[in-house]
Protein backbone atom coordinates (compact mmCIF):
# COMPACT_ATOMS: atom_id res chain seq x y z
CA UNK A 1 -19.47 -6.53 0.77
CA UNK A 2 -15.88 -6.89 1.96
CA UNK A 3 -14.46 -9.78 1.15
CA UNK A 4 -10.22 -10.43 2.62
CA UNK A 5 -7.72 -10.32 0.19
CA UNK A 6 -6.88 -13.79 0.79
CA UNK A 7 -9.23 -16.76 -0.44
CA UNK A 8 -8.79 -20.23 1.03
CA UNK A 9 -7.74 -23.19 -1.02
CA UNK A 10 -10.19 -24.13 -4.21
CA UNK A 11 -10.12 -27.52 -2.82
CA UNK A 12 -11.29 -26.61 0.69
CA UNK A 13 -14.02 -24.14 -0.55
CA UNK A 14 -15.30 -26.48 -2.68
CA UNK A 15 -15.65 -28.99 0.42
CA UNK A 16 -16.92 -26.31 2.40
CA UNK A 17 -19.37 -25.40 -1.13
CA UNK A 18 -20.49 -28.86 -1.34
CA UNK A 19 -21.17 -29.25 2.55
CA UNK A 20 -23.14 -26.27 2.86
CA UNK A 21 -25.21 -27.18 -0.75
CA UNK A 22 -26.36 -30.19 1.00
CA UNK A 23 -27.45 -29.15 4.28
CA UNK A 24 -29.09 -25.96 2.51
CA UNK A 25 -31.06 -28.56 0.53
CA UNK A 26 -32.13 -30.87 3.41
CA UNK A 27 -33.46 -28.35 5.03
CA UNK A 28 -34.59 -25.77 2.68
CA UNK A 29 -35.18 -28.03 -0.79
CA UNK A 30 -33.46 -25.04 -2.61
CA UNK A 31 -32.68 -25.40 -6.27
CA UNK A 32 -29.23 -24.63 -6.22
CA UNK A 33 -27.44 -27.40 -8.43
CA UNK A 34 -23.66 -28.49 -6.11
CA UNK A 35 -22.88 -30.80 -8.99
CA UNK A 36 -23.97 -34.71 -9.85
CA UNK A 37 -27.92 -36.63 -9.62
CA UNK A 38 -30.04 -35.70 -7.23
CA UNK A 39 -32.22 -37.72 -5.03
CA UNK A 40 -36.10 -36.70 -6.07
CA UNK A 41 -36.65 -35.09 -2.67
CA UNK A 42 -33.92 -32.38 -3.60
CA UNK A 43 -35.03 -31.92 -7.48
CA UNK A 44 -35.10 -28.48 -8.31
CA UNK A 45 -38.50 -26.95 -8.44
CA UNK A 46 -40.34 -25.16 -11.64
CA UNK A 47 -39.16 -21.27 -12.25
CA UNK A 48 -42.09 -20.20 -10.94
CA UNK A 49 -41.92 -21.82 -7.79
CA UNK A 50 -38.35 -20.69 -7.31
CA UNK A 51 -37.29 -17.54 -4.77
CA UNK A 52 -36.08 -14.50 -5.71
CA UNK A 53 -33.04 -14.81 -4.64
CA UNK A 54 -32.86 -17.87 -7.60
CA UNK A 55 -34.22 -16.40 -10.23
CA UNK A 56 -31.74 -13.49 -9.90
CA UNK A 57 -28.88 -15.77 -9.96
CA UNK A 58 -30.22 -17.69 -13.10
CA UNK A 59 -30.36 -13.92 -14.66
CA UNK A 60 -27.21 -13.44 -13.89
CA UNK A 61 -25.39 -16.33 -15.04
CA UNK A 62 -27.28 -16.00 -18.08
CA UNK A 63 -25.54 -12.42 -18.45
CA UNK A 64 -22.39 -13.96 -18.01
CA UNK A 65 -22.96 -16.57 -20.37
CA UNK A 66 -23.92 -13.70 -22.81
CA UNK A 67 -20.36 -12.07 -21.84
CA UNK A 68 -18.55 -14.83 -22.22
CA UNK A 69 -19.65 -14.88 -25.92
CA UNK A 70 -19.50 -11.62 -27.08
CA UNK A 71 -16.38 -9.98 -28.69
CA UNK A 72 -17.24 -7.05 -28.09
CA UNK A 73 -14.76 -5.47 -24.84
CA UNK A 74 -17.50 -2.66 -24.12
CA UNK A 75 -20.82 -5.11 -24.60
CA UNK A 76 -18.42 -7.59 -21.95
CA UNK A 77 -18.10 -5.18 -19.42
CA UNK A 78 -21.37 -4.08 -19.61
CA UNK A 79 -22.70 -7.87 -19.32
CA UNK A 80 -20.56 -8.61 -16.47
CA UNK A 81 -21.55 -5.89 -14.45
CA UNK A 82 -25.25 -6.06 -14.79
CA UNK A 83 -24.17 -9.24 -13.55
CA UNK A 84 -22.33 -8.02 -10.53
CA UNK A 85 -24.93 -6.00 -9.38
CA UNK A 86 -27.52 -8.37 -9.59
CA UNK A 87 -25.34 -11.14 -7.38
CA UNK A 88 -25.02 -8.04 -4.75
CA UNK A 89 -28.53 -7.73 -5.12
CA UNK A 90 -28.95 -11.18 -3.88
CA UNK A 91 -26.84 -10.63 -0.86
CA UNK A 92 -28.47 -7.27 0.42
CA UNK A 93 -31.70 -8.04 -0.53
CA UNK A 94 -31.82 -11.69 0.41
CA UNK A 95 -29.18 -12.27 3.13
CA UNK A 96 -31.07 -15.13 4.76
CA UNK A 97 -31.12 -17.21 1.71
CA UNK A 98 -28.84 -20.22 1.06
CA UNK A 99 -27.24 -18.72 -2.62
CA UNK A 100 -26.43 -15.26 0.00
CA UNK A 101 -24.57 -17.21 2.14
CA UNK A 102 -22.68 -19.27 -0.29
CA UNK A 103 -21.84 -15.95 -2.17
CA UNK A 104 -20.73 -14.23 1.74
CA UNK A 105 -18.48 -16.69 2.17
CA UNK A 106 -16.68 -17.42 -1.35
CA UNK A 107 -18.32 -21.13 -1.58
CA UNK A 108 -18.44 -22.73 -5.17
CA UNK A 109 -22.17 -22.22 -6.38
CA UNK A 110 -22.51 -25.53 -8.38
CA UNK A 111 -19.39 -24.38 -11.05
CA UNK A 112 -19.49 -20.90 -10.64
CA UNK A 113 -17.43 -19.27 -8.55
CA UNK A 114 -17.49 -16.36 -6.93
CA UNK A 115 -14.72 -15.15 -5.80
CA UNK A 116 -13.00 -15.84 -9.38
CA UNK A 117 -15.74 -13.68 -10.69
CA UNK A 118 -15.13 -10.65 -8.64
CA UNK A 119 -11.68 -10.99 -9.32
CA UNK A 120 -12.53 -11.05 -13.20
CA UNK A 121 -14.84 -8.18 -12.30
CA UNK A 122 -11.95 -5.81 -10.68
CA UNK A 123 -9.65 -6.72 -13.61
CA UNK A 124 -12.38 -4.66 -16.05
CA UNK A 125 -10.37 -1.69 -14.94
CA UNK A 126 -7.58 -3.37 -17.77
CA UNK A 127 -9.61 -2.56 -20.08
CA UNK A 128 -7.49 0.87 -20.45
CA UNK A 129 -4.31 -1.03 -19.51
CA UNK A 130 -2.36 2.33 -19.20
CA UNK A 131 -4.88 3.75 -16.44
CA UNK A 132 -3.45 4.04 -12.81
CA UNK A 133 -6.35 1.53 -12.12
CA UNK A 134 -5.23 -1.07 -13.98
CA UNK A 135 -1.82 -0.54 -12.56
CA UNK A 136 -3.36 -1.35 -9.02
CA UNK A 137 -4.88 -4.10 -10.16
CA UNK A 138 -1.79 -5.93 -11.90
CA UNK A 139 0.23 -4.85 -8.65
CA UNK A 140 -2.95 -6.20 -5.92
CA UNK A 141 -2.63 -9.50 -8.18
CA UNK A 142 1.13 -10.17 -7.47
CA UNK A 143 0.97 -9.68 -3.91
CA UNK A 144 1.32 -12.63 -1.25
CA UNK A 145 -1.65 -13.34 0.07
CA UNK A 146 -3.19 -12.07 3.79
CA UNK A 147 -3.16 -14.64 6.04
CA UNK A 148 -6.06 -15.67 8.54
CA UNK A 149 -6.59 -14.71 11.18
CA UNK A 150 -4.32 -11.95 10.51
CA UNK A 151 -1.28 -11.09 13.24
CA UNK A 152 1.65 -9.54 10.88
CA UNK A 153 2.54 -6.95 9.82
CA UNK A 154 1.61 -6.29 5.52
CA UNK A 155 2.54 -3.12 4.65
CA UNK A 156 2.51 -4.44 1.24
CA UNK A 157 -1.39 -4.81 2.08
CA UNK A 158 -1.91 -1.78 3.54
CA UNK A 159 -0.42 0.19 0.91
CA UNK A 160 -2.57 -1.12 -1.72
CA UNK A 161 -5.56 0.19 0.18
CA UNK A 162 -3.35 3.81 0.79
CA UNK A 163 -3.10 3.76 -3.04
CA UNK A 164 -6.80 2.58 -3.79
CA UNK A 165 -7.74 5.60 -1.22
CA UNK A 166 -5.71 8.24 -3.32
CA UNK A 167 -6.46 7.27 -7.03
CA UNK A 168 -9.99 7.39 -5.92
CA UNK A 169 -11.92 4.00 -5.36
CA UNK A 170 -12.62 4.26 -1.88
CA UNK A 171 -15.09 1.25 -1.58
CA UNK A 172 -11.97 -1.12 -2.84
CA UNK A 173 -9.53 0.59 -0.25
CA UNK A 174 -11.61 0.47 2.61
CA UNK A 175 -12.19 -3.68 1.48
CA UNK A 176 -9.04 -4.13 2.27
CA UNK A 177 -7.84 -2.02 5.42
CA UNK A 178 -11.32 -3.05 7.20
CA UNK A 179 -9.80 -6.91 8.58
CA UNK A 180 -7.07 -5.26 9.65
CA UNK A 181 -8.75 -2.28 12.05
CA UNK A 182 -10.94 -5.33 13.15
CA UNK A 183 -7.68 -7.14 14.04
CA UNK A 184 -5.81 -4.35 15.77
CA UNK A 185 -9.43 -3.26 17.94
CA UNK A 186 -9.41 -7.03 19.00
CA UNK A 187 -5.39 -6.81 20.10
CA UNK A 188 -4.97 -9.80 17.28
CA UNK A 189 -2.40 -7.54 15.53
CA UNK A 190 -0.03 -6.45 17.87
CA UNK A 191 2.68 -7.89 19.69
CA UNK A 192 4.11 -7.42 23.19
CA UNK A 193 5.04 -4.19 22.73
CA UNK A 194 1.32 -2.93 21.32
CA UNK A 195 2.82 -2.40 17.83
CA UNK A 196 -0.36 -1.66 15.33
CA UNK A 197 1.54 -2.93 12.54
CA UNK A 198 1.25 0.10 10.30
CA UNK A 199 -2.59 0.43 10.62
CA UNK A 200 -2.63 3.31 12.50
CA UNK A 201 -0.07 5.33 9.79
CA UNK A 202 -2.28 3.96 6.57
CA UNK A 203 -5.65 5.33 8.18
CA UNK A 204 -3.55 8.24 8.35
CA UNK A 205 -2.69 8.86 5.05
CA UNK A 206 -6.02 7.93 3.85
CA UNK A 207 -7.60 10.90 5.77
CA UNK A 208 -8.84 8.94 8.98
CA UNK A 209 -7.26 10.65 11.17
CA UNK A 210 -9.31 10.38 14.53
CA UNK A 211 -9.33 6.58 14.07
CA UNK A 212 -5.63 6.70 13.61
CA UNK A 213 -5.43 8.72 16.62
CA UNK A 214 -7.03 6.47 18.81
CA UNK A 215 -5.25 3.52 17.90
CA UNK A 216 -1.76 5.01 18.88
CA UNK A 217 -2.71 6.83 21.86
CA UNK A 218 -3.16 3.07 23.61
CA UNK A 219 0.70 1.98 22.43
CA UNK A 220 2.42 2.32 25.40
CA UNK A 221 6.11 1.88 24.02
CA UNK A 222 7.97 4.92 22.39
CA UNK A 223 8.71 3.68 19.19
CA UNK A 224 5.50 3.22 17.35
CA UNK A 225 3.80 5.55 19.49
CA UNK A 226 5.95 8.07 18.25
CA UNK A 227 6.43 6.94 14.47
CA UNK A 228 2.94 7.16 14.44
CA UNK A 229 2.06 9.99 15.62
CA UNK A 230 5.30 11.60 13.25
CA UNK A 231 3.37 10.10 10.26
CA UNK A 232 -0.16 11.81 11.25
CA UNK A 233 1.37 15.24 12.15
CA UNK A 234 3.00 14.77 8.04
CA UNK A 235 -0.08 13.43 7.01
CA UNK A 236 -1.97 16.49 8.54
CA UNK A 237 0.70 18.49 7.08
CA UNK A 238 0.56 16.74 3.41
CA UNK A 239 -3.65 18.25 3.43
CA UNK A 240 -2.80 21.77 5.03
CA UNK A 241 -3.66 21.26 8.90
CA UNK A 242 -1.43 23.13 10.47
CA UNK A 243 -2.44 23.23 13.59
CA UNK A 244 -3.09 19.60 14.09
CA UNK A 245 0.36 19.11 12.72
CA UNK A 246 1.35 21.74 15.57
CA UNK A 247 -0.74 19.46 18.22
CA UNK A 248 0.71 16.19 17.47
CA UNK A 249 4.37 17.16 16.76
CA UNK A 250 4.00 19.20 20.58
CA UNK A 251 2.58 15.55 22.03
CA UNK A 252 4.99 13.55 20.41
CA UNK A 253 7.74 15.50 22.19
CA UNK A 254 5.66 15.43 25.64
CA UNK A 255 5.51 11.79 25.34
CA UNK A 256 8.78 11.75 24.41
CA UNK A 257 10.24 13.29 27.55
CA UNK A 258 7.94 11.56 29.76
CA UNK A 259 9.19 8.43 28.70
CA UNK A 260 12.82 8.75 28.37
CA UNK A 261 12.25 8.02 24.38
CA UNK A 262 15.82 7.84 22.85
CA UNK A 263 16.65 7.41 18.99
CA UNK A 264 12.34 8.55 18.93
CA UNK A 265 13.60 12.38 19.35
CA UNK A 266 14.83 12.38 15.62
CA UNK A 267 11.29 11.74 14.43
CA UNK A 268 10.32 14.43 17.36
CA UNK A 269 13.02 16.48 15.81
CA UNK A 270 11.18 15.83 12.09
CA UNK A 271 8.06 16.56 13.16
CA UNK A 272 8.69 19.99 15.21
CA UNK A 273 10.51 21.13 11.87
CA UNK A 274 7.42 20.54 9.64
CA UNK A 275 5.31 22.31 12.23
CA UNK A 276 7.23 25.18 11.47
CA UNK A 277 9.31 24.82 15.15
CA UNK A 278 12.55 25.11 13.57
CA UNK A 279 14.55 26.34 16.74
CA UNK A 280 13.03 23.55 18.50
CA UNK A 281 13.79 21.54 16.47
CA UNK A 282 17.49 21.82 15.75
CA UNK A 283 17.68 21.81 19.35
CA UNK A 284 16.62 18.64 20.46
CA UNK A 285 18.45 17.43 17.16
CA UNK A 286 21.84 17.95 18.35
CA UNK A 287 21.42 17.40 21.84
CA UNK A 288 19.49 13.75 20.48
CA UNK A 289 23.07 13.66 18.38
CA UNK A 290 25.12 14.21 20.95
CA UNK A 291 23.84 11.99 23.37
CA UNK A 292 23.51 9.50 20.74
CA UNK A 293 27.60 9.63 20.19
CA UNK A 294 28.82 9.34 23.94
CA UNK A 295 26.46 6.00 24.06
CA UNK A 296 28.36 5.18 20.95
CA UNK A 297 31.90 5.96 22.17
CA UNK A 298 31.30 4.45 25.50
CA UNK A 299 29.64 1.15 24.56
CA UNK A 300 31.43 0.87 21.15
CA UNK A 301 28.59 -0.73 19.09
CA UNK A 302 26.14 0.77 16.93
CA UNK A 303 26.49 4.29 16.25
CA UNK A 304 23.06 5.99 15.29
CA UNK A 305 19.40 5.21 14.27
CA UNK A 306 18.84 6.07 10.59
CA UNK A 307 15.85 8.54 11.72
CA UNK A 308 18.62 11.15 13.00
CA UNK A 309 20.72 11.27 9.45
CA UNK A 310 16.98 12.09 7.87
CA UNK A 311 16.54 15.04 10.22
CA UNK A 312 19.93 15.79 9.71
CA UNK A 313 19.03 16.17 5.96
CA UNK A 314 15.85 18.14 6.65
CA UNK A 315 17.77 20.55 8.64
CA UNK A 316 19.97 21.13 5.73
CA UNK A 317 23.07 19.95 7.73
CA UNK A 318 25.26 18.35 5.12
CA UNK A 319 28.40 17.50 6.67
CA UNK A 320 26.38 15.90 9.89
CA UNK A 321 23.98 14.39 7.47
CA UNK A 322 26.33 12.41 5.57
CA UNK A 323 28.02 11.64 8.38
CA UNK A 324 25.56 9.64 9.98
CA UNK A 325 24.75 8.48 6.41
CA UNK A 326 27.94 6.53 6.45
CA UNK A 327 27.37 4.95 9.65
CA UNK A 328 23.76 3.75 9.29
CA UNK A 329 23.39 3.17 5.11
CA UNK A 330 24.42 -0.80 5.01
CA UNK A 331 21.66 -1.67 7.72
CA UNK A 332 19.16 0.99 6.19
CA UNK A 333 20.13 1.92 2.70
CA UNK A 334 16.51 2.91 2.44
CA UNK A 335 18.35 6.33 3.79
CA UNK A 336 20.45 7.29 0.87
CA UNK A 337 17.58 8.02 -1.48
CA UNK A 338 15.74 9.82 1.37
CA UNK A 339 18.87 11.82 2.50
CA UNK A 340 20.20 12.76 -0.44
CA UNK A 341 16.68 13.85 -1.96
CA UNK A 342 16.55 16.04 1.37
CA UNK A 343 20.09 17.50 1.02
CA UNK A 344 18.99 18.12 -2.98
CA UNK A 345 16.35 20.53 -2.31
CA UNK A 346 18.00 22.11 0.82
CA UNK A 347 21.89 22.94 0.00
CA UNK A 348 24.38 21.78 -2.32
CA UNK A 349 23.50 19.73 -4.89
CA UNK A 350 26.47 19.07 -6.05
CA UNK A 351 27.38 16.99 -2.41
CA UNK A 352 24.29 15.12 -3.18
CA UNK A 353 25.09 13.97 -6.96
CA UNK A 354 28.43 12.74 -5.59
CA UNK A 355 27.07 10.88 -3.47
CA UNK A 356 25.14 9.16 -4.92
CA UNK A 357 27.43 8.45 -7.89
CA UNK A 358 29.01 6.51 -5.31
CA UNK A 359 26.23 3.92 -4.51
CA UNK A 360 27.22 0.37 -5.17
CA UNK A 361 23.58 -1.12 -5.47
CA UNK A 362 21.57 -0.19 -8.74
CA UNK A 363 18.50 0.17 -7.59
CA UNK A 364 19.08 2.51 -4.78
CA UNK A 365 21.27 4.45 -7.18
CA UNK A 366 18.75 4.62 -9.74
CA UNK A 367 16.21 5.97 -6.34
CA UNK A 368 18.52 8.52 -5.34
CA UNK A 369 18.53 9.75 -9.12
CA UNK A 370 15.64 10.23 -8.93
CA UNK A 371 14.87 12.20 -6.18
CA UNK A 372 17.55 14.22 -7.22
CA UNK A 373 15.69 14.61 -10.62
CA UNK A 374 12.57 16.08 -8.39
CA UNK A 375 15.05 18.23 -6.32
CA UNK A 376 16.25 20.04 -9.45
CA UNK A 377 13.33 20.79 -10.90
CA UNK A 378 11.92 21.78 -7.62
CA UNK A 379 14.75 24.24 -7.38
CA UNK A 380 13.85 25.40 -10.96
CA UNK A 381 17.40 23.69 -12.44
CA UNK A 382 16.00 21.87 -15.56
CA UNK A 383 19.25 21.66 -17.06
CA UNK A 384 20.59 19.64 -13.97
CA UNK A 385 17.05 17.62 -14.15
CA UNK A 386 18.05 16.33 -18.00
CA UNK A 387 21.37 15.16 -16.97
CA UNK A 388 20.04 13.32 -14.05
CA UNK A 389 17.87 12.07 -15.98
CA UNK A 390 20.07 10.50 -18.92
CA UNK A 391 22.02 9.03 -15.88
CA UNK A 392 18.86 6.97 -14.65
CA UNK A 393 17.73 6.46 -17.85
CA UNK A 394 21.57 5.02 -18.67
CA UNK A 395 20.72 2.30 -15.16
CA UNK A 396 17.53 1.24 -17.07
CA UNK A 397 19.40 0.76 -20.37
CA UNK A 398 21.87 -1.19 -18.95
CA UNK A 399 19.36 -3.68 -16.82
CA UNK A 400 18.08 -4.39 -19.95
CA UNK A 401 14.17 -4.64 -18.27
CA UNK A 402 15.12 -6.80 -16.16
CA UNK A 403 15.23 -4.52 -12.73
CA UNK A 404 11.42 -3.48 -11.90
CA UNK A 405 12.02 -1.45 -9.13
CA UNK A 406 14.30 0.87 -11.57
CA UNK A 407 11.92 0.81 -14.44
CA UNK A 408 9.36 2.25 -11.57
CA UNK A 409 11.97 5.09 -10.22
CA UNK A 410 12.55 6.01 -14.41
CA UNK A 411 8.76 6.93 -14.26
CA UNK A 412 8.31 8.73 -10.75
CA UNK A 413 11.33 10.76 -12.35
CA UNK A 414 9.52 11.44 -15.45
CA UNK A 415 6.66 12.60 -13.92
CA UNK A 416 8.51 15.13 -11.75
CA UNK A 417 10.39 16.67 -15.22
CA UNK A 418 7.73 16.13 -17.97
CA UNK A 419 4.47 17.37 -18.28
CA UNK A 420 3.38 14.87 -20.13
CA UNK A 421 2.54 10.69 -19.60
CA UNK A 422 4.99 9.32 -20.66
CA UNK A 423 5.99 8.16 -17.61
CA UNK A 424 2.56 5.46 -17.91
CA UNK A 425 4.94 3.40 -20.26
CA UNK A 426 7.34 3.41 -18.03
CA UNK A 427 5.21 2.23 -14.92
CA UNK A 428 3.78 -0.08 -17.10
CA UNK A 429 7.02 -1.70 -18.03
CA UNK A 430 8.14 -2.24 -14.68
CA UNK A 431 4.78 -4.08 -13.53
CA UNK A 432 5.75 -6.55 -17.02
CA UNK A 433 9.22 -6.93 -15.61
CA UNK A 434 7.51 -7.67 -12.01
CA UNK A 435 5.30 -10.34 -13.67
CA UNK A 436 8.18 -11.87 -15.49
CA UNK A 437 10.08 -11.78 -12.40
CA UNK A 438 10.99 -14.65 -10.06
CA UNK A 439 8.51 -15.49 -6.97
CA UNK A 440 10.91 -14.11 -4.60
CA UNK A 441 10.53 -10.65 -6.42
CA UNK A 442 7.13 -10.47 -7.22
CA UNK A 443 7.13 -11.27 -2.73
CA UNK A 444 8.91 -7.91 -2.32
CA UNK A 445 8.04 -5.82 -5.52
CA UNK A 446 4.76 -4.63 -4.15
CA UNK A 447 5.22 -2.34 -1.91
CA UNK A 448 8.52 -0.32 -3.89
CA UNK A 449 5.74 -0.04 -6.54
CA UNK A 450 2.62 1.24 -5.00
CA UNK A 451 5.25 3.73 -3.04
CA UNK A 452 6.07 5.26 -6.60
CA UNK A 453 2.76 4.88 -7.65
CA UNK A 454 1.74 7.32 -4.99
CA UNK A 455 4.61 9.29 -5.35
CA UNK A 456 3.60 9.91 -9.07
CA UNK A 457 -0.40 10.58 -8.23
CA UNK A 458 0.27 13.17 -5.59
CA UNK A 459 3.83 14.35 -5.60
CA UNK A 460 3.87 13.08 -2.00
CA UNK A 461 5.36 9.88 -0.37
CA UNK A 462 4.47 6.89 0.74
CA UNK A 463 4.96 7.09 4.91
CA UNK A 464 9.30 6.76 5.36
């Protein structure tokens, strides 16, 4: 049953509850008590004479009753799901009865409510606190709520179901991408332009990639139509297709040059590289650069997009790399840790470490550690790894807990040099720092989280 991740007010569902109790009971006499005396008309009926759809409810709550007594963590979670299933069994088997639609639509059933139980239901998985689960769960819990009907973008959102997809509960990610592919198909989720608003790339990464396909072949504007099909062709990468990734790195250059894309060609350039089109792509790369400059010199504003000092870094072009670093880092620092990490694995390390040495904010230093920490022991350099590592590990010390975002980097790093799980502590840490946090923290935390989350699951990351 897929229920949004946003639930209305108590107050109004409890109006809408008590509305729908009554006019169930007018016209049905069902037995379903909304609270206070009853007239005689509406008196609930003997057991016997009850539907089926009742008496699994009164089973039910009588489970959870049970539950709710018991100190016993396995006997709970045993009670409450036996309870779970038979409240779904009311809804699929039953869907034209008056408890099914109350239970649909998140009304109050008398005191019982449903939508607090499903939520007590999901947060079973805490059971194991230290299980990836129950990570998702604590992170799912902090996150702003979805708005209805929805028309932003909520990458936040979206990555929750990416990282539901991956760690392996399917039924809970697809819950929560479904409202928004219904919002994108009816055009409620896009603006002038025909942005998708990062459906498109999530359905990517979560291995639908026909769906994804045919959402961005009807943007007509260059930059989302070309982001997205620069995340597919990696995604495709990422699970070995390499000849898809060929196809859609070859399109998003055709539509590139058909449309006079500009800045676009350094994701072009990105994605022609990972197809294995090297010459390509170093070729449109500095002809993109230079063309980029004289616009620069001759209008005097802004210099470069931050796409073109990535595929600078995945072309293992230091100097140019850094170059454009400079120029784009205060707008986009997101770019030092993803530059530097590049320029780790592909040339001088050394360039990198400086670099990053030389970061002001602490939480994209502590990032760039740590995909430094990866590069090294990607390049088989454990001894550089170690030190890296005592440098992050030096950040987290001196935050003192109080920076989430590095507590989360310490364990993506940790996972990349240890082969243990330690780095579970670590991620655990950070979601008790996010929950301590302030409310303007806990806004933003979310996504930084599930990224490294994802990052640590499958060595790969979350969509740039």
């Amino acid at each position: 049953m897929a229920l949004l991740p946003a639930r209305p007010s108590s107050w109004v569902r409890r109006t809408a509850a008590a509305f729908a109790t009554t006019l169930f009971l007018a016209v049905a006499a069902l037995s379903v008590v909304a609270g206070g005396a009853r007239p005689a008309a509406a008196q609930q009926p003997p057991l016997q004479e009850q539907g089926p759809a009742n008496r699994l409810f009164v089973q039910a709550m009588q489970m959870i009753r049970q539950a709710d007594n018991t100190y016993d963590i396995a006997e709970e979670s045993r009670l409450l799901k036996e309870a779970d299933k038979l409240l779904n069994e009311i809804v699929v088997k039953y869907p034209d009865s008056a408890l099914a639609v109350q239970l649909v639509t998140n009304q109050f059933v008398g005191d019982f409510d449903f939508y607090e139980f499903r939520g007590r239901i999901r947060a079973l998985v805490c059971n194991e606190p230290m299980t990836s689960l129950c990570f998702l769960h604590r992170i799912g819990e902090m996150l702003p709520p979805v708005e209805t009907p929805i028309s932003a973008a909520r990458w936040d959102w979206l990555s929750l179901a990416v990282a539901y997809n991956t760690i392996g509960d399917n039924a809970r990610a697809r819950e929560i991408i479904a409202p928004f592919v219904s919002a994108v198909r009816r055009g409620a989720a896009a603006d002038g332009n025909g942005q998708d608003l990062f459906v498109a790339r999530a359905l990517a990464l979560m291995g639908q990639t026909q769906l994804a396909l045919d959402i961005t072949r009807q943007i007509p504007e260059c930059s989302t139509r070309i982001y997205n099909l620069a995340d597919i062709a990696k995604a495709a990468a990422w699970r070995g297709d390499a000849n898809l990734t060929v196809q859609l790195a070859d399109e998003a250059k055709a539509y590139a040059t058909a449309r006079g894309c500009s800045w676009e060609l350094g994701l072009v350039a990105q994605a022609l590289l990972r197809a294995g089109k090297e010459a390509a792509a170093r070729t449109l790369f500095l002809n993109t650069v230079e063309t980029q400059f004289s616009k620069f010199r001759e209008t005097k504003g802004d210099c470069c997009p931050p796409e073109l000092a990535v595929a600078a870094a995945e072309l293992g072009d230091t100097n140019l790399a850094l170059g454009l670093l400079r120029t784009v880092q205060d707008e986009n620092p997101w770019t030092i840790p993803a530059v530097l990490g590049r320029l780790a694995r592909r040339t001088d390390a050394s360039v990198a470490l400086a670099y990053a040495e030389q970061v002001q904010d602490v939480d994209i230093r502590g990032e760039s550690f740590a995909e430094l920490v990866e590069a090294a022991v990607k390049r088989g350099d454990l001894t550089s790894a170690n030190e890296l590592m005592k440098r992050l590990n030096k950040l987290v010390d001196d935050a003192a807990g109080k920076r989430p975002g590095l507590l989360a980097q310490k364990a993506k790093a940790e996972k990349a040099l240890y082969p243990d799980d330690r780095w579970r502590k670590s991620f655990q840490a950070s979601i008790n720092a996010s929950e301590r946090a302030s409310n303007f923290v806990r806004r933003d935390i979310g996504a930084p989280l599930l990224a490294a989350l994802v990052r640590i699951e499958t060595g790969l990351p979350m969509l740039d």
